[in-house]
PDB file of N, CA and C in Angstrom:
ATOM      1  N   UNK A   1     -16.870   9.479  -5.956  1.00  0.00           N
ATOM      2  CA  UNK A   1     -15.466   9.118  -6.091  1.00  0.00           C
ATOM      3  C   UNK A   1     -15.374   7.791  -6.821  1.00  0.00           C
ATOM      4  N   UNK A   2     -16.110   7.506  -7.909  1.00  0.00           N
ATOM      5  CA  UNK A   2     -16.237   6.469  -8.614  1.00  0.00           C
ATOM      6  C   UNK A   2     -16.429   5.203  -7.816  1.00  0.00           C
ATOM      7  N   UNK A   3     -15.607   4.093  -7.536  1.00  0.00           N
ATOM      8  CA  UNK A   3     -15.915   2.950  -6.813  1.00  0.00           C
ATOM      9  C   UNK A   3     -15.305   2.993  -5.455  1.00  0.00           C
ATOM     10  N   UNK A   4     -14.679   4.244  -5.349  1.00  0.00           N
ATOM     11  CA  UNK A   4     -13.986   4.427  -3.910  1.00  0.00           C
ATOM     12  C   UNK A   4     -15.056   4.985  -2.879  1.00  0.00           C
ATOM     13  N   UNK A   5     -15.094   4.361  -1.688  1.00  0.00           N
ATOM     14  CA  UNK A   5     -16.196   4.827  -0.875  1.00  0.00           C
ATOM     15  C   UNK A   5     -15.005   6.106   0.113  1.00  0.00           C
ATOM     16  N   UNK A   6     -15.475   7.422   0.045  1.00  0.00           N
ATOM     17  CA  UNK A   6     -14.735   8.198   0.543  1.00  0.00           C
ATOM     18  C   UNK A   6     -14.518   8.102   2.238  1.00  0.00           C
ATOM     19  N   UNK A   7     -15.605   7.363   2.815  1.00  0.00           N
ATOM     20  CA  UNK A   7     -15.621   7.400   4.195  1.00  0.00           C
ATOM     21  C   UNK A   7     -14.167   6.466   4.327  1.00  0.00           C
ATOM     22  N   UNK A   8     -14.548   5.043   3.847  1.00  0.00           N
ATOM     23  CA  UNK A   8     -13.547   4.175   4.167  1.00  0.00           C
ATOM     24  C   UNK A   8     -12.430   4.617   3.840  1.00  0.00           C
ATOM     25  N   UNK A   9     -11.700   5.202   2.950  1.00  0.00           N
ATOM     26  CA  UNK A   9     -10.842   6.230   2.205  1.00  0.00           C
ATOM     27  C   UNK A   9     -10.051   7.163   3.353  1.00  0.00           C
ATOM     28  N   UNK A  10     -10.776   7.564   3.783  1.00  0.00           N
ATOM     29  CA  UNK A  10     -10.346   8.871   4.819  1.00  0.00           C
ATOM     30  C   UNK A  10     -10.471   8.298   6.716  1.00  0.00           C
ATOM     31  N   UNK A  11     -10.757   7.292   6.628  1.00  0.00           N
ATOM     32  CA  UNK A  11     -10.770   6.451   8.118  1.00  0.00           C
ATOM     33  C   UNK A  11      -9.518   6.015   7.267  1.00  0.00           C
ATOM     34  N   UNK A  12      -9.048   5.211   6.040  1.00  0.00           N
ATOM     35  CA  UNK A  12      -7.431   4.372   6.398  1.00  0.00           C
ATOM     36  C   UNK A  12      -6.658   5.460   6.675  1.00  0.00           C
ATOM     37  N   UNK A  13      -6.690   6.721   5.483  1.00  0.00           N
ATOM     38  CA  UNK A  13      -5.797   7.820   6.069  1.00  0.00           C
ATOM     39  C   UNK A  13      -5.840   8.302   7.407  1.00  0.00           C
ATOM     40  N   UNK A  14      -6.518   8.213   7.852  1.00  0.00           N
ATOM     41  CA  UNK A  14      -6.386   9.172   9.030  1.00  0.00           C
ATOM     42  C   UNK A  14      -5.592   8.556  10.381  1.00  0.00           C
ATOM     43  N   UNK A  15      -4.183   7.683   9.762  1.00  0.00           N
ATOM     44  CA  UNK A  15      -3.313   7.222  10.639  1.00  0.00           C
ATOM     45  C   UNK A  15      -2.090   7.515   9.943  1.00  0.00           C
ATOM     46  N   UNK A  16      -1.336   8.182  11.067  1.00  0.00           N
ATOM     47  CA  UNK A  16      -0.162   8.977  10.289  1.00  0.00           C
ATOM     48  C   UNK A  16       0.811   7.401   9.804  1.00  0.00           C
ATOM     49  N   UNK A  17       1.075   6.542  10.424  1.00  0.00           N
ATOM     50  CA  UNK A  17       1.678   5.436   9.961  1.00  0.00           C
ATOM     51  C   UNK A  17       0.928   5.359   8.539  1.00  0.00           C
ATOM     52  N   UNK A  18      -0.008   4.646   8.196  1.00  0.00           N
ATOM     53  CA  UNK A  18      -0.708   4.460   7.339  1.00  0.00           C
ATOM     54  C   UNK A  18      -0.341   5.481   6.155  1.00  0.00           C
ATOM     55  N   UNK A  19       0.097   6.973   6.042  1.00  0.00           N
ATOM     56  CA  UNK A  19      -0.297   7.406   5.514  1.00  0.00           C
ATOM     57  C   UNK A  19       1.442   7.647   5.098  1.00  0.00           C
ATOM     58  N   UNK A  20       2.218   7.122   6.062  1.00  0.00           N
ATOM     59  CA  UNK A  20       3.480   6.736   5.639  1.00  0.00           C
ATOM     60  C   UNK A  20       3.760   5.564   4.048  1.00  0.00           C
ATOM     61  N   UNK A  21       2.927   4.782   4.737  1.00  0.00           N
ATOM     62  CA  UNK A  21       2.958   3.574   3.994  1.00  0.00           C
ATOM     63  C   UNK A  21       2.804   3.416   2.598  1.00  0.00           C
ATOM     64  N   UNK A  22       1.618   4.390   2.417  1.00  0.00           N
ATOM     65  CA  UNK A  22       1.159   4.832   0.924  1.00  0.00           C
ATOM     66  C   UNK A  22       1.811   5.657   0.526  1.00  0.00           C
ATOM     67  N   UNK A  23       2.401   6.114   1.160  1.00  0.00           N
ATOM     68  CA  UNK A  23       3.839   7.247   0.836  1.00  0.00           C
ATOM     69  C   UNK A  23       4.797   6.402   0.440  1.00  0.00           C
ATOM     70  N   UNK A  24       5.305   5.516   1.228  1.00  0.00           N
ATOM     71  CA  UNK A  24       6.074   4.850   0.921  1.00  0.00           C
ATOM     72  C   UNK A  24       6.471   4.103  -0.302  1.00  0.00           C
ATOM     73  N   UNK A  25       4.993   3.677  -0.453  1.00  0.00           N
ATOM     74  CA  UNK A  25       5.020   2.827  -1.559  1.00  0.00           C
ATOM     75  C   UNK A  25       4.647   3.268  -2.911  1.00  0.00           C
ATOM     76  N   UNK A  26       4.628   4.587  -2.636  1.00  0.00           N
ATOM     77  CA  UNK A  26       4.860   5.425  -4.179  1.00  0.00           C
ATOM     78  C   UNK A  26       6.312   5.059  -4.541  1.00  0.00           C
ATOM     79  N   UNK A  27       7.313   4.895  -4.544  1.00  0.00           N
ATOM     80  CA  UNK A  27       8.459   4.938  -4.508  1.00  0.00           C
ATOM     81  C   UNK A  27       9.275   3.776  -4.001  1.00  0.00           C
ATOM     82  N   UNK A  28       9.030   2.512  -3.880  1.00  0.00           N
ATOM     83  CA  UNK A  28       9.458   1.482  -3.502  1.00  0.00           C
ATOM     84  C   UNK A  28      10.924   1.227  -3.552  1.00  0.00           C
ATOM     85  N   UNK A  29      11.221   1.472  -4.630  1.00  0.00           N
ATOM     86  CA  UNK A  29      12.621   1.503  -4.448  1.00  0.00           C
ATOM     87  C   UNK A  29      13.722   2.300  -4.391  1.00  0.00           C
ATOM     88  N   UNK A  30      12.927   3.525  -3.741  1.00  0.00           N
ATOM     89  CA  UNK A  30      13.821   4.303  -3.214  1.00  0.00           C
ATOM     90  C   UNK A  30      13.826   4.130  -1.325  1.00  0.00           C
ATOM     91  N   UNK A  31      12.128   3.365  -1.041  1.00  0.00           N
ATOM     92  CA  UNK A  31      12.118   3.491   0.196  1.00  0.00           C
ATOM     93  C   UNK A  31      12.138   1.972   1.029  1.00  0.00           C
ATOM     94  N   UNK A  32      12.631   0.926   0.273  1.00  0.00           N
ATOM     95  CA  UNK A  32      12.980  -0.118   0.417  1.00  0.00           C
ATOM     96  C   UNK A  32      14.025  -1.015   0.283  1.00  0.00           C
ATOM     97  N   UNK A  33      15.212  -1.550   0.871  1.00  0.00           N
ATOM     98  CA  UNK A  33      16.226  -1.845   0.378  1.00  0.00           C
ATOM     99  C   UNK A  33      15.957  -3.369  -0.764  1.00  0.00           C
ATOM    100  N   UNK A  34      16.684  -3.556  -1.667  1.00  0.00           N
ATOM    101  CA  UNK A  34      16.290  -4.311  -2.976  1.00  0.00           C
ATOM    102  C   UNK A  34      16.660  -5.516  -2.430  1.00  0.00           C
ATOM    103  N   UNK A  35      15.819  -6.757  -2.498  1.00  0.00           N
ATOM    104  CA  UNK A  35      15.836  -7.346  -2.375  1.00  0.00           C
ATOM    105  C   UNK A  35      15.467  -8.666  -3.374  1.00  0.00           C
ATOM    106  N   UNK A  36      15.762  -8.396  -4.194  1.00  0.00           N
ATOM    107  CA  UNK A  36      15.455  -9.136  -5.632  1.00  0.00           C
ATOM    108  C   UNK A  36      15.927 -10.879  -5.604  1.00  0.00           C
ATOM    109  N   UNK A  37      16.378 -11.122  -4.656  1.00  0.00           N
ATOM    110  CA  UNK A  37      16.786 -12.283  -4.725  1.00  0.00           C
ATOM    111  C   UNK A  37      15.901 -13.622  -4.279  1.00  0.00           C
ATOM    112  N   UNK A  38      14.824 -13.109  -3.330  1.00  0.00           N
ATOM    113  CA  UNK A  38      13.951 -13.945  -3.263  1.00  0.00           C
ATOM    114  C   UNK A  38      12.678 -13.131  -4.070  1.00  0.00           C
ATOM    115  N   UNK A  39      12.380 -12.229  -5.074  1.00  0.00           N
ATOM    116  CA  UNK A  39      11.360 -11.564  -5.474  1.00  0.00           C
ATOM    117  C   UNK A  39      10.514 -12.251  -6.671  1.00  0.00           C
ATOM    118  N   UNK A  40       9.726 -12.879  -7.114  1.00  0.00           N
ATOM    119  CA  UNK A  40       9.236 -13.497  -7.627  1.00  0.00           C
ATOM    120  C   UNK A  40       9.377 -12.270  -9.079  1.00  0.00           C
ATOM    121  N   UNK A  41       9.542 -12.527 -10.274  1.00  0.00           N
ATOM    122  CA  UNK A  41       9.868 -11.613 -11.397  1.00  0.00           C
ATOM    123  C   UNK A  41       8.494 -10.692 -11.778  1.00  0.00           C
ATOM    124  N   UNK A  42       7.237 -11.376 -11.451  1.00  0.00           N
ATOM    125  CA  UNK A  42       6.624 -10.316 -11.804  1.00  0.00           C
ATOM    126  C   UNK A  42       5.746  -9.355 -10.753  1.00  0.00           C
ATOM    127  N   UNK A  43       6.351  -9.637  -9.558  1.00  0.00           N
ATOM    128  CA  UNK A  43       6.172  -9.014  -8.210  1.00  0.00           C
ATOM    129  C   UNK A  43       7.573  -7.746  -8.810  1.00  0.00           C
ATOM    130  N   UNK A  44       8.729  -8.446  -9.403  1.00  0.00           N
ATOM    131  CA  UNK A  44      10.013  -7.299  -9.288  1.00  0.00           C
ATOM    132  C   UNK A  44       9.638  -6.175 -10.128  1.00  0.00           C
ATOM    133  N   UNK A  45       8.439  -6.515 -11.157  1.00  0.00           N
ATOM    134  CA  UNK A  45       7.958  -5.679 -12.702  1.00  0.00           C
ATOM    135  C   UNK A  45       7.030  -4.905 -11.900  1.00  0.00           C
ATOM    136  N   UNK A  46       5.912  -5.319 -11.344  1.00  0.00           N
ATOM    137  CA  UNK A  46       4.863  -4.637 -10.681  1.00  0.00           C
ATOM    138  C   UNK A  46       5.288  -4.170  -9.132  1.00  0.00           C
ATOM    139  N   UNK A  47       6.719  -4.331  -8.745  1.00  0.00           N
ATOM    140  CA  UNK A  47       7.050  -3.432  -7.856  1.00  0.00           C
ATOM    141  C   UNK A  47       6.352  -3.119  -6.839  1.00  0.00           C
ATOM    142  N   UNK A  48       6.339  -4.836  -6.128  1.00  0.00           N
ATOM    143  CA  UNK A  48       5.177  -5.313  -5.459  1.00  0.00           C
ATOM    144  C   UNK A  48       6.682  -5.105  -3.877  1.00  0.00           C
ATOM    145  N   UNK A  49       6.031  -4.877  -2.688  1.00  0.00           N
ATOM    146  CA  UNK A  49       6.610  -4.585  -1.248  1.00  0.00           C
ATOM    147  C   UNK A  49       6.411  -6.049  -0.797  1.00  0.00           C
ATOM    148  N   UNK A  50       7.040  -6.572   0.082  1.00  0.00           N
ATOM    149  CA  UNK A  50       6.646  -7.834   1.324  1.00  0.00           C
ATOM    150  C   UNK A  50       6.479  -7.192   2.133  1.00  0.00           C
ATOM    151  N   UNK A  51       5.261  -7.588   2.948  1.00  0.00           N
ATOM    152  CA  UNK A  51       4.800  -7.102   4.166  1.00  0.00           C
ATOM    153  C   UNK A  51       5.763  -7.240   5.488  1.00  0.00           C
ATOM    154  N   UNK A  52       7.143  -8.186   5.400  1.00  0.00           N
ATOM    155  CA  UNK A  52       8.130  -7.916   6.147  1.00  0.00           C
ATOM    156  C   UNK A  52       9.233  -6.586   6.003  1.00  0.00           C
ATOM    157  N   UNK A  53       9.019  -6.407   4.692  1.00  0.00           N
ATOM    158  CA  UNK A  53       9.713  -4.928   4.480  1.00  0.00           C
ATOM    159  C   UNK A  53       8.906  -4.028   4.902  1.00  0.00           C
ATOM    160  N   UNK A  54       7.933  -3.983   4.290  1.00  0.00           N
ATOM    161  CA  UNK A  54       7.253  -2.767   5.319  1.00  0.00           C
ATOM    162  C   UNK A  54       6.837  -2.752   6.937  1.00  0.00           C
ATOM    163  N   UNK A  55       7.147  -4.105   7.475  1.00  0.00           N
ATOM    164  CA  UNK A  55       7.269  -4.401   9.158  1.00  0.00           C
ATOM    165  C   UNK A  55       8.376  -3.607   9.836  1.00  0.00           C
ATOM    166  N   UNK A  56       9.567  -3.953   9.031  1.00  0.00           N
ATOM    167  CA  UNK A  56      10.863  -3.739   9.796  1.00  0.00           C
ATOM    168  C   UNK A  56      11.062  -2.242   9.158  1.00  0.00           C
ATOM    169  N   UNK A  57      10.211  -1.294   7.858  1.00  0.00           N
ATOM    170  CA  UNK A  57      10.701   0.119   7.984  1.00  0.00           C
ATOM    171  C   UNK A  57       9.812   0.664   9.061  1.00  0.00           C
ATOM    172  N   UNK A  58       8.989   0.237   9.172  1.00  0.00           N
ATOM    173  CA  UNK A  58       7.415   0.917   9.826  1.00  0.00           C
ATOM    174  C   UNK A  58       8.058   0.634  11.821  1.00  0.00           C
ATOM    175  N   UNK A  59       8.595  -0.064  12.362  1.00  0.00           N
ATOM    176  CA  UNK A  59       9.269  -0.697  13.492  1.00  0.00           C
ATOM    177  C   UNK A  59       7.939  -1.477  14.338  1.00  0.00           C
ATOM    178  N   UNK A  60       6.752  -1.843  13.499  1.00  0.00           N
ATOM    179  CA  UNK A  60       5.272  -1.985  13.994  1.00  0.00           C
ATOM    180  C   UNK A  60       5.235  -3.789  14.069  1.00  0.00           C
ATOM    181  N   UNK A  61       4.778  -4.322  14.889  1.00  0.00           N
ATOM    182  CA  UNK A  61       4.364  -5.787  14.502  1.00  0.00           C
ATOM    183  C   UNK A  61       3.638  -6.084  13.688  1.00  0.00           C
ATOM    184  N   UNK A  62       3.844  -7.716  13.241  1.00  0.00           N
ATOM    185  CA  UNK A  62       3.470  -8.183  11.872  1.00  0.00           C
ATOM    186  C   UNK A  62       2.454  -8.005  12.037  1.00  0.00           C
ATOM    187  N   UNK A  63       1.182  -8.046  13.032  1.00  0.00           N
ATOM    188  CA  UNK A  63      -0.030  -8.209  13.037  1.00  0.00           C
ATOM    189  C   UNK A  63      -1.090  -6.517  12.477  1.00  0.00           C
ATOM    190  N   UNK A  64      -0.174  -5.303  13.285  1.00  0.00           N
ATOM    191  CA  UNK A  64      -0.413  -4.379  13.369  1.00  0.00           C
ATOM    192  C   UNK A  64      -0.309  -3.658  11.897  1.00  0.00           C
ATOM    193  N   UNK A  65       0.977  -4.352  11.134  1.00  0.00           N
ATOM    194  CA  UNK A  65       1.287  -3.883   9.983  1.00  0.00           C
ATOM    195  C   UNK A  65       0.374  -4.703   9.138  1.00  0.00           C
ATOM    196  N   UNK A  66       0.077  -5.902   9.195  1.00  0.00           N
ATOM    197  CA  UNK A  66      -0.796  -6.897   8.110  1.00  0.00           C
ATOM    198  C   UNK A  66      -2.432  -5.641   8.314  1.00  0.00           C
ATOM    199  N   UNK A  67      -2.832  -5.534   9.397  1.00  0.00           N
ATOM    200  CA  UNK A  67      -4.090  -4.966   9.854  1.00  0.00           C
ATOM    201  C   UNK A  67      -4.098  -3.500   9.370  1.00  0.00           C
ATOM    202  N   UNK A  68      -2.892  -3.047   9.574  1.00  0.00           N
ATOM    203  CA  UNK A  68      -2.966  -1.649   8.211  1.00  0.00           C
ATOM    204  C   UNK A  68      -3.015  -1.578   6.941  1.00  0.00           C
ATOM    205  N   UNK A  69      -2.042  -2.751   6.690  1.00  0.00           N
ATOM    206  CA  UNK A  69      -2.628  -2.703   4.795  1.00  0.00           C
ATOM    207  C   UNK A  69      -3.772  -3.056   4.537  1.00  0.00           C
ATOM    208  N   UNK A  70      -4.292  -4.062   4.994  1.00  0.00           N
ATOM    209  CA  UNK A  70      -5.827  -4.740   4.958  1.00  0.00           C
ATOM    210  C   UNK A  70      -7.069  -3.576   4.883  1.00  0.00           C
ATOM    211  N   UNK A  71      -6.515  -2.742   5.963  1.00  0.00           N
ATOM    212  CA  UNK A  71      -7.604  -1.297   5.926  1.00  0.00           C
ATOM    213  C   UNK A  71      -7.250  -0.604   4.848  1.00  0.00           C
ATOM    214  N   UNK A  72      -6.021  -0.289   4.356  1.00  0.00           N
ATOM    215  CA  UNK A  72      -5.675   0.054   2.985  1.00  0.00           C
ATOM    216  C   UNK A  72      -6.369  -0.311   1.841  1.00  0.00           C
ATOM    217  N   UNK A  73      -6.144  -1.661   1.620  1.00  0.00           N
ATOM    218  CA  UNK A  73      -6.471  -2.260   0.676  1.00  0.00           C
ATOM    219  C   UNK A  73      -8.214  -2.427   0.615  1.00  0.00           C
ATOM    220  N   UNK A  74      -9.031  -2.508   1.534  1.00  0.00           N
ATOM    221  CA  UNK A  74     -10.355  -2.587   1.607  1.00  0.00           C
ATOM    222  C   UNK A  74     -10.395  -0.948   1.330  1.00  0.00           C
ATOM    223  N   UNK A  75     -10.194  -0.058   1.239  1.00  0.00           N
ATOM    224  CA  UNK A  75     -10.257   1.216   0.991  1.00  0.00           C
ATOM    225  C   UNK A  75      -9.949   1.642  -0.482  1.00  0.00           C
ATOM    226  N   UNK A  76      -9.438   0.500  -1.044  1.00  0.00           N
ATOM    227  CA  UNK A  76      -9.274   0.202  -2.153  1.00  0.00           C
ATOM    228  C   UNK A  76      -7.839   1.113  -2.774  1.00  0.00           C
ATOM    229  N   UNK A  77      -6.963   1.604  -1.645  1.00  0.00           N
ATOM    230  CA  UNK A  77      -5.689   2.101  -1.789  1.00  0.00           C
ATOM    231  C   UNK A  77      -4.431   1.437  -2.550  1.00  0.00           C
ATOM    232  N   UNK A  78      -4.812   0.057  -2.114  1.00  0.00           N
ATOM    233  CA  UNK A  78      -3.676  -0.774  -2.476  1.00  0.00           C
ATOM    234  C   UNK A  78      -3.816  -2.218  -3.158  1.00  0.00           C
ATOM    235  N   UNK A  79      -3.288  -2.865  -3.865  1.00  0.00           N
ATOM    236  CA  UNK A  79      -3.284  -3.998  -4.292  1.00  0.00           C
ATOM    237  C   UNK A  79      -2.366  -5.099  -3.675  1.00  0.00           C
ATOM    238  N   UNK A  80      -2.773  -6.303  -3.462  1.00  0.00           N
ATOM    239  CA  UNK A  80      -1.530  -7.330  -3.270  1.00  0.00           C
ATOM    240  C   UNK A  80      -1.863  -8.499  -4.005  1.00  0.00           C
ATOM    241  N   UNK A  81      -0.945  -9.097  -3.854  1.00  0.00           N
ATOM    242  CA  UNK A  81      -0.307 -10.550  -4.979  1.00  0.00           C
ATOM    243  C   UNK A  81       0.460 -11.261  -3.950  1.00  0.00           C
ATOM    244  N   UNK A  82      -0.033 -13.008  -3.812  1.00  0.00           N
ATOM    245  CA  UNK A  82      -0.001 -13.640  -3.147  1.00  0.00           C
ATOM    246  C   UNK A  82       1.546 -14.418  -3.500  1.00  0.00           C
ATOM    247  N   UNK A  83       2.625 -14.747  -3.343  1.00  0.00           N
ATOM    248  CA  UNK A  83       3.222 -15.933  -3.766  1.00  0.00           C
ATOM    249  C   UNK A  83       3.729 -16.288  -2.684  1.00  0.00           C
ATOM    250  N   UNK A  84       3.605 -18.066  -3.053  1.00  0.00           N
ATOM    251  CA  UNK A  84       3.816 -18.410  -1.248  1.00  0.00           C
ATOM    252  C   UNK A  84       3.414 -18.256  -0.535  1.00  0.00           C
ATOM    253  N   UNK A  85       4.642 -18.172   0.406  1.00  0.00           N
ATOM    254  CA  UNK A  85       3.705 -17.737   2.083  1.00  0.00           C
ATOM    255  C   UNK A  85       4.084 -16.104   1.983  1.00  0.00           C
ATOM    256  N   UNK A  86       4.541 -15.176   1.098  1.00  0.00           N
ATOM    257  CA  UNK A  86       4.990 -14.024   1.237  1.00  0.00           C
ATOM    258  C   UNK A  86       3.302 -13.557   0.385  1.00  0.00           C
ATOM    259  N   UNK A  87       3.194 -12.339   1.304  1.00  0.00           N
ATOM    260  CA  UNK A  87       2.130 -10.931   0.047  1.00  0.00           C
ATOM    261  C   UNK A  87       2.651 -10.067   0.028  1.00  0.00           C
ATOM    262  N   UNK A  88       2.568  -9.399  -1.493  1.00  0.00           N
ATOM    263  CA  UNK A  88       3.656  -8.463  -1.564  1.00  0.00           C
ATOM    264  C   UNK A  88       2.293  -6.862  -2.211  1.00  0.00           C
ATOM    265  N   UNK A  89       2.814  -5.834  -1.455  1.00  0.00           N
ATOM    266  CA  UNK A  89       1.666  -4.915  -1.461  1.00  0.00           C
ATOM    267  C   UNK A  89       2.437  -3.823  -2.974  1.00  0.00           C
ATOM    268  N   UNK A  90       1.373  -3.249  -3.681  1.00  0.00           N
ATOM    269  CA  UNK A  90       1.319  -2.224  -4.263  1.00  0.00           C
ATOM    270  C   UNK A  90       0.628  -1.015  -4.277  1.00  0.00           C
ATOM    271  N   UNK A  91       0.996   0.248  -4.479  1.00  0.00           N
ATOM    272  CA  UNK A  91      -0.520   1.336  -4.979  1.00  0.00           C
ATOM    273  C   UNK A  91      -1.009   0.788  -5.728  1.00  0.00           C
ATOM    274  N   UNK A  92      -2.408   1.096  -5.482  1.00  0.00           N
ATOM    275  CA  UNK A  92      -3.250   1.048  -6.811  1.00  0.00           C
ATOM    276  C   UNK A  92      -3.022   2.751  -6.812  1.00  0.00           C
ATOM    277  N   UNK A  93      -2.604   3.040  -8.345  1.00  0.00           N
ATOM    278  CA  UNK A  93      -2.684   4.091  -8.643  1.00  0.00           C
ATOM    279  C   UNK A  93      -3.499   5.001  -9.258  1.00  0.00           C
ATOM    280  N   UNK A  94      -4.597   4.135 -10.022  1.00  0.00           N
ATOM    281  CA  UNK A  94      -5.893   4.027 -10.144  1.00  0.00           C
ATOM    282  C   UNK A  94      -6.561   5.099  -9.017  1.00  0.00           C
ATOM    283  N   UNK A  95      -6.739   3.992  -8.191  1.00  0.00           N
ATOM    284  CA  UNK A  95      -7.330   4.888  -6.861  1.00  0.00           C
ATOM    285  C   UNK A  95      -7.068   5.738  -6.500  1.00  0.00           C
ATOM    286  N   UNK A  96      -5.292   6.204  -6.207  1.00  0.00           N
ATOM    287  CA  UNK A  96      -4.785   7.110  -6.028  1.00  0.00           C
ATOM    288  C   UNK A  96      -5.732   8.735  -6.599  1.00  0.00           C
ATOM    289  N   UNK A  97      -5.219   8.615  -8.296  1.00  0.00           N
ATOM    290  CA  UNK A  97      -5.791   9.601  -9.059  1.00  0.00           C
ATOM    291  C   UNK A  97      -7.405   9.813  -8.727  1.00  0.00           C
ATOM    292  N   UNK A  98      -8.285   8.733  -8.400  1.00  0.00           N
ATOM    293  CA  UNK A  98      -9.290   9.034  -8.205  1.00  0.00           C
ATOM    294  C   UNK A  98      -9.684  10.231  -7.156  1.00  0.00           C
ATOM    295  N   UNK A  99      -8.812   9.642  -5.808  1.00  0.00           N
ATOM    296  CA  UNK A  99      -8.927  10.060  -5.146  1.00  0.00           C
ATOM    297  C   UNK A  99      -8.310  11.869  -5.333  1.00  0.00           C
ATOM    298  N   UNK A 100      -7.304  11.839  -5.879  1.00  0.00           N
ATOM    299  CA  UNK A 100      -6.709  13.092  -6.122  1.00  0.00           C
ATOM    300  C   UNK A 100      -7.931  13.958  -6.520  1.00  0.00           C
ATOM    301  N   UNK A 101      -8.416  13.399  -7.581  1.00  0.00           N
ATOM    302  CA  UNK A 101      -9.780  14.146  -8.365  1.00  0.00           C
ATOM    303  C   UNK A 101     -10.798  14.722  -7.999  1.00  0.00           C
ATOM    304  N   UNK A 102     -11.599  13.482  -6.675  1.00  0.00           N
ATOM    305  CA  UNK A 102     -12.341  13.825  -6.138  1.00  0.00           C
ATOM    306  C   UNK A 102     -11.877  15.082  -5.312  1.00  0.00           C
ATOM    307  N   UNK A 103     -11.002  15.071  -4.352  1.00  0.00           N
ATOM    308  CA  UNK A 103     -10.448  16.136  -3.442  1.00  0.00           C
ATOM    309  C   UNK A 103     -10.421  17.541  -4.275  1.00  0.00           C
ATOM    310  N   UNK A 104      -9.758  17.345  -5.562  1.00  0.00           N
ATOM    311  CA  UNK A 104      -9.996  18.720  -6.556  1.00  0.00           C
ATOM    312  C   UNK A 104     -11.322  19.039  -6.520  1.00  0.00           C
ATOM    313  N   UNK A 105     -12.227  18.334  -7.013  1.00  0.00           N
ATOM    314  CA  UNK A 105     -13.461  19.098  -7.328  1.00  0.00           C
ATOM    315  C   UNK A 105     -14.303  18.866  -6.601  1.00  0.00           C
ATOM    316  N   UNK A 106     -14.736  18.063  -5.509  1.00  0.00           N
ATOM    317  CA  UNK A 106     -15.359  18.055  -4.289  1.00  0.00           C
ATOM    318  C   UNK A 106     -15.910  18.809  -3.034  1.00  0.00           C
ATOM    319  N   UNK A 107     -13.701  18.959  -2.874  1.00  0.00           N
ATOM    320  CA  UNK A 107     -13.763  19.703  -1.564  1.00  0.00           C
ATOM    321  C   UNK A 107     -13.531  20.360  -1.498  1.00  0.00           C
TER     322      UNK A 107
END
């Protein structure tokens, strides 16, 4: 699966929250209300999430929700970008397709 390790891959999925999340964030702004006013401009271009938006859709604590993307992102699902005290999460879509690929001809 190229640089994706499939184990770690399929341990983040295998939490239905989690698997919300990456759902979610296919589509950010359909599944996030816009908040552009504190959004840093190239967080608004790369259509980057705050981990408080995805707290308060998910109804999960900050800790629980920071500790899911983290498994995300070490799974190499997702990307984030630091500004401030805010991180704001993306797909890697990259990975995504990888992963799509592998599952085609794999499994």
């Amino acid at each position: 699966m190229g640089e994706l390790d499939p184990v770690l891959v399929f341990k983040a999925l295998s939490n239905e929250t989690r698997l919300h999340m990456l759902a979610w964030l296919k589509e950010p702004e359909e599944n996030f209300p816009k908040k552009e006013a504190h959004l840093p401009h190239e967080v608004n271009e790369k259509r980057g999430v705050c981990v408080g938006d995805i707290q308060e859709k998910s109804k999960l604590s900050q800790s629980t929700v920071s500790n899911y993307l983290s498994m995300l992102q070490k799974a190499g699902l997702l990307e984030s970008e630091r500004y401030g005290q805010w991180t704001y999460y993306r797909r890697n879509e990259e990975a995504v397709q990888q992963l799509s690929k592998f599952i085609e001809t794999e499994l």
